[in-house]
Protein backbone atom coordinates (compact mmCIF):
# COMPACT_ATOMS: atom_id res chain seq x y z
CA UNK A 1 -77.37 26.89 -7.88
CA UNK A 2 -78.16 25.75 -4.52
CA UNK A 3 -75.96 23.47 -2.71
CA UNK A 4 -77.65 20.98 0.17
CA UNK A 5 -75.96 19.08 2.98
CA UNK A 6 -78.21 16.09 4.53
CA UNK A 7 -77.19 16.05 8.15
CA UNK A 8 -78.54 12.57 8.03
CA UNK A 9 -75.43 11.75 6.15
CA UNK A 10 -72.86 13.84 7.04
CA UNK A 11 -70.58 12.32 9.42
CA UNK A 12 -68.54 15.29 9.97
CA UNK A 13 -65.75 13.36 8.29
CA UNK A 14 -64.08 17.18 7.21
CA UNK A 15 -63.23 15.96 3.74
CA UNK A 16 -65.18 18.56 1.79
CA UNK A 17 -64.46 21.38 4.15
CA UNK A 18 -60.64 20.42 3.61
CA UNK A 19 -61.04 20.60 -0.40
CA UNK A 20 -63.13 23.88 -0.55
CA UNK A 21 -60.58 25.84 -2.93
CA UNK A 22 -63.07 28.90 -1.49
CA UNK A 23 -63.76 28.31 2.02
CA UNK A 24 -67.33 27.94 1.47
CA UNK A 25 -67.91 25.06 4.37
CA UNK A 26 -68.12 25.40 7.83
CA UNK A 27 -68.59 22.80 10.47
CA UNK A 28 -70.88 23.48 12.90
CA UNK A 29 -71.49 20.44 15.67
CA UNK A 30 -69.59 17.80 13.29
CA UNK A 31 -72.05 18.61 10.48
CA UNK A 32 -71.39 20.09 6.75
CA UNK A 33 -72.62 24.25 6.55
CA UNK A 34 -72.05 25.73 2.94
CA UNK A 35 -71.51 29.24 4.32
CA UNK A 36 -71.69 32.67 1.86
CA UNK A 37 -68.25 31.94 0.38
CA UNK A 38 -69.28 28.89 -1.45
CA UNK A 39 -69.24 29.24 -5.39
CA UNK A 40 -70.90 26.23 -6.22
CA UNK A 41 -67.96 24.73 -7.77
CA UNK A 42 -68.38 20.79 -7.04
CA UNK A 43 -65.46 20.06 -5.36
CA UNK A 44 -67.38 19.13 -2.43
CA UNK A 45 -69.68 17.17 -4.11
CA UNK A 46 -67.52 15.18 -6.10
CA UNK A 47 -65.44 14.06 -2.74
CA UNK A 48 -68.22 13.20 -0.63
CA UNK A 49 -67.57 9.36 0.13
CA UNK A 50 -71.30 9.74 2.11
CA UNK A 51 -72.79 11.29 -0.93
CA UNK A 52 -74.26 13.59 1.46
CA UNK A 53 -73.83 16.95 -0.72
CA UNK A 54 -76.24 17.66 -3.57
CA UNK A 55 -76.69 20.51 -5.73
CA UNK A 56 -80.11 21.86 -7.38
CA UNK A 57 -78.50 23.78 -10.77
CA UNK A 58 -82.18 25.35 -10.67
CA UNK A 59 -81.95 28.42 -7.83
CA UNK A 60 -79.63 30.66 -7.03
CA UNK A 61 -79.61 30.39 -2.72
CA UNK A 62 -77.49 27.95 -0.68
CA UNK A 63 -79.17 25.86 1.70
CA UNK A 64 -77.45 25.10 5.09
């Protein structure tokens, strides 16, 4: 599972980094970084109101 953060839609908003149950986001100059404790488990995703998380179910490497 990779998880991806479009920087042209993250607004920094802190949302996702606030409901990481893991601490698996970071943010780095107002953007969204899934950092080496994220486990892939949606949360982010699903609370996005910028829809600017996505996840690829296909590899096994985050993407920040």
């Amino acid at each position: 599972m990779t998880v991806f953060v479009n920087k042209e839609k993250c607004t920094g908003c802190n949302i996702c980094l606030n409901i990481c149950p893991f601490d698996g986001i970071d943010m780095i100059e107002n953007f969204a970084v899934i950092n080496e404790k994220c486990r892939g488990c949606g949360s982010c995703l699903s609370v996005c109101p910028f829809e600017a998380i996505t996840m690829d179910w296909s590899t096994d490497e985050n993407t920040y």
